[in-house]
C-alpha atoms as a PDB file:
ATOM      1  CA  UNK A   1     -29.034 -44.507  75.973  1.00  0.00           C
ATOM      2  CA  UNK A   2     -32.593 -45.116  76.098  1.00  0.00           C
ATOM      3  CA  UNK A   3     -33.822 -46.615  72.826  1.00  0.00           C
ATOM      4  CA  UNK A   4     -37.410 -46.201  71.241  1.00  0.00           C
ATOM      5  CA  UNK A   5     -39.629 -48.598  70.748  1.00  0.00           C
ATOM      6  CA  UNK A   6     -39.833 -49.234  66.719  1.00  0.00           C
ATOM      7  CA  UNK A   7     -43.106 -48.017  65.897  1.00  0.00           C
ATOM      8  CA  UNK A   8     -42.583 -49.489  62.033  1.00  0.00           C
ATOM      9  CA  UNK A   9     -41.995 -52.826  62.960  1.00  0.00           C
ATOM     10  CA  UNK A  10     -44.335 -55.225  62.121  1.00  0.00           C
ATOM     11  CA  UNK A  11     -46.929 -56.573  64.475  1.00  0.00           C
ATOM     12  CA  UNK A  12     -47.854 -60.560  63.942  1.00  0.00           C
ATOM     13  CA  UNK A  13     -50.374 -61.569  61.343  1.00  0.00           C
ATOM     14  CA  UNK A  14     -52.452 -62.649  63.802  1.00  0.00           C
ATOM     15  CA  UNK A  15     -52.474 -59.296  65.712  1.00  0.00           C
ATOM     16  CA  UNK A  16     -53.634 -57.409  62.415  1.00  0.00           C
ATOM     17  CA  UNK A  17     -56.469 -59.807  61.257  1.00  0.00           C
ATOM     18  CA  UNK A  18     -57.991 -59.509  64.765  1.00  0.00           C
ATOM     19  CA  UNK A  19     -57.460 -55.449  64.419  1.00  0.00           C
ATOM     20  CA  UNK A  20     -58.821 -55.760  60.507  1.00  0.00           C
ATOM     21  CA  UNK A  21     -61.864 -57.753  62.340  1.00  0.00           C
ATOM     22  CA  UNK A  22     -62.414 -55.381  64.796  1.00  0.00           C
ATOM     23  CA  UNK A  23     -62.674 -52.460  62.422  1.00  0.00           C
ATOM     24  CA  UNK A  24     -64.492 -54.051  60.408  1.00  0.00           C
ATOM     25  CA  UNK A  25     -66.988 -55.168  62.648  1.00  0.00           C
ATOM     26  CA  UNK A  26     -67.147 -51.821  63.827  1.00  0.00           C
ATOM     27  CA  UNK A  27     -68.141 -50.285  60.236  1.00  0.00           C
ATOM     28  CA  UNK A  28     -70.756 -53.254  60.113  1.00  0.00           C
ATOM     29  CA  UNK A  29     -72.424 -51.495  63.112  1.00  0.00           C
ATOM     30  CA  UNK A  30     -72.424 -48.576  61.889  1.00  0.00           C
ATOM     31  CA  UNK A  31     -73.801 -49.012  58.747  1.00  0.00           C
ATOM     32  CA  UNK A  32     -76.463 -51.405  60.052  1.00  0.00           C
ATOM     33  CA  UNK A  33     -77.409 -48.194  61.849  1.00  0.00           C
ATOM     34  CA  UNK A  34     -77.541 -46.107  58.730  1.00  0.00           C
ATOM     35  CA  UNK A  35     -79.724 -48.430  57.280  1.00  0.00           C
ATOM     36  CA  UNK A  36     -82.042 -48.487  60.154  1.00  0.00           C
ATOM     37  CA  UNK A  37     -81.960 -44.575  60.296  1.00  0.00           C
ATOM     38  CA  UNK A  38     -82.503 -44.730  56.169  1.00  0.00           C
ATOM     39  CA  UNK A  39     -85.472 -47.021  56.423  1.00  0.00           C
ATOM     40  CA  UNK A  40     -87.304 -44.971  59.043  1.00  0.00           C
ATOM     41  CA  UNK A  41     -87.192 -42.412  57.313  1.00  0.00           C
ATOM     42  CA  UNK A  42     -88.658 -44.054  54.065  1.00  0.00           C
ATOM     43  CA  UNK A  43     -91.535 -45.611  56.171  1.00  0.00           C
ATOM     44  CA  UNK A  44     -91.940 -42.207  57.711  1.00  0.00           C
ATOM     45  CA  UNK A  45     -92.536 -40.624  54.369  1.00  0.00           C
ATOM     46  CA  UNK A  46     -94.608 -43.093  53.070  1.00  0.00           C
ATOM     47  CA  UNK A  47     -96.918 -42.286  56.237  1.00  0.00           C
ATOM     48  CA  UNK A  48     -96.547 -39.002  55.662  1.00  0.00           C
ATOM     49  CA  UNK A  49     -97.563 -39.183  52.020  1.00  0.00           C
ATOM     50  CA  UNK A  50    -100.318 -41.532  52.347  1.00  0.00           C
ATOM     51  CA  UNK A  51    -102.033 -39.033  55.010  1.00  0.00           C
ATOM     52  CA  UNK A  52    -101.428 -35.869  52.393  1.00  0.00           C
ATOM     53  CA  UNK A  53    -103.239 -37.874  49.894  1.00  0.00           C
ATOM     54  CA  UNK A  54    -105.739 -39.039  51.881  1.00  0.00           C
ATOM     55  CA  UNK A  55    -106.517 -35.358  52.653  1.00  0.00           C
ATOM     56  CA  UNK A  56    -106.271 -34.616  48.586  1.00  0.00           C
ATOM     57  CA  UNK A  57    -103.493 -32.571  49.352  1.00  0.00           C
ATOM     58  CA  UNK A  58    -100.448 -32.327  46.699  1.00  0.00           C
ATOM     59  CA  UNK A  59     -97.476 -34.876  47.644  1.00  0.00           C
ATOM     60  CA  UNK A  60     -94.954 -33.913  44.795  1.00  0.00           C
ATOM     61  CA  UNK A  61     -92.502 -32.229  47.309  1.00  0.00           C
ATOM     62  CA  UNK A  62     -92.845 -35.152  49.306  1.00  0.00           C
ATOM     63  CA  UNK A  63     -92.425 -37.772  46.681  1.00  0.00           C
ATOM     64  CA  UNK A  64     -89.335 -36.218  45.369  1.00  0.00           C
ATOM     65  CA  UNK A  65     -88.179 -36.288  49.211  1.00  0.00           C
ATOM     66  CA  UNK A  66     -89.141 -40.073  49.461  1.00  0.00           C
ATOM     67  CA  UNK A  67     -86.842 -41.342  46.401  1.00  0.00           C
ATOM     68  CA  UNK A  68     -84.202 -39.452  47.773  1.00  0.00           C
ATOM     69  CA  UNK A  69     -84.676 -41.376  51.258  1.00  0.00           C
ATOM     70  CA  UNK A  70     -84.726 -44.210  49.119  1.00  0.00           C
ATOM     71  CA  UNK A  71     -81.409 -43.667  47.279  1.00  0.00           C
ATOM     72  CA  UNK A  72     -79.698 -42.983  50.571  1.00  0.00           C
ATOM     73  CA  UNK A  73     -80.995 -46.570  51.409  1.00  0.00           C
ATOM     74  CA  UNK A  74     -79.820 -48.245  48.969  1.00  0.00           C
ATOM     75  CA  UNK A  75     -76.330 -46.397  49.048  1.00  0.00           C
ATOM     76  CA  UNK A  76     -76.415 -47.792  52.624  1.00  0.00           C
ATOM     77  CA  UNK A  77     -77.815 -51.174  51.803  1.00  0.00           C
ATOM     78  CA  UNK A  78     -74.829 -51.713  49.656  1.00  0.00           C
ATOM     79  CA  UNK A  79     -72.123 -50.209  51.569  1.00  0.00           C
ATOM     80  CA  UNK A  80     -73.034 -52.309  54.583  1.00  0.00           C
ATOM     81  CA  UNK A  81     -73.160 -55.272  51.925  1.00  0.00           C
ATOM     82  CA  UNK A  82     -69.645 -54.297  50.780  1.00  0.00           C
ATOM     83  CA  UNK A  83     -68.421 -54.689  54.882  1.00  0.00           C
ATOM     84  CA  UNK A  84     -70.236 -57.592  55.394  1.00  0.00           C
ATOM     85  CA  UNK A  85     -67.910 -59.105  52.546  1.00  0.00           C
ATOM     86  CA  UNK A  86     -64.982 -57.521  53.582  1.00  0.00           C
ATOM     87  CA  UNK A  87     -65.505 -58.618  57.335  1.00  0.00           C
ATOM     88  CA  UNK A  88     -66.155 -62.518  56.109  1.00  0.00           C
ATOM     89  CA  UNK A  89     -63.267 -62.836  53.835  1.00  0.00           C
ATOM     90  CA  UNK A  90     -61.038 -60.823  56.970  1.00  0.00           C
ATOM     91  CA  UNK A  91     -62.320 -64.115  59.266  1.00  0.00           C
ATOM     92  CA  UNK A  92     -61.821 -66.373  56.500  1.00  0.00           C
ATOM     93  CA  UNK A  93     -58.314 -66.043  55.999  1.00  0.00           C
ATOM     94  CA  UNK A  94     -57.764 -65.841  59.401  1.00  0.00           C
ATOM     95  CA  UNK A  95     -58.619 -69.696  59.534  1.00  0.00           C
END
């Protein structure tokens, strides 16, 4: 009889701090994006803004928009802080 491999059993240490690593380092990337995408659109508002004023037109709409842009950076700022971390202490104790 054929038998199956054992899909439980434990791969080496090794094995799962380079798959930890790998994840990990694939969140970074991703949330590096997210920041990028978040700070675009914060300097894009601030443009925006700038040229309403300059016209004397009324920004309040738009300001309210821009500290939301900014509290979706900083809620990526931090969670791409928080993978960072994770990532460094992954290849630390990998040493």
């Amino acid at each position: 009889m054929l038998r199956r491999p054992n899909r439980t059993a434990r791969r080496p240490v090794l094995s799962r701090d380079m798959d930890s690593k790998q994840l990990l380092a694939e969140r970074l990337a991703k949330a590096e994006g997210r920041v990028k995408q978040a700070e675009e659109l914060v300097a894009r508002q601030i443009e925006l803004i700038e040229r309403l004023e300059d016209n004397g037109l009324d920004t309040t709409e738009e300001t309210g928009l821009l500290r939301a842009f900014q509290e979706l950076l900083v809620s990526h700022v931090a969670e791409r802080d928080r993978v960072r971390e994770q990532l460094t202490l992954v290849s630390e104790e990998s040493h």
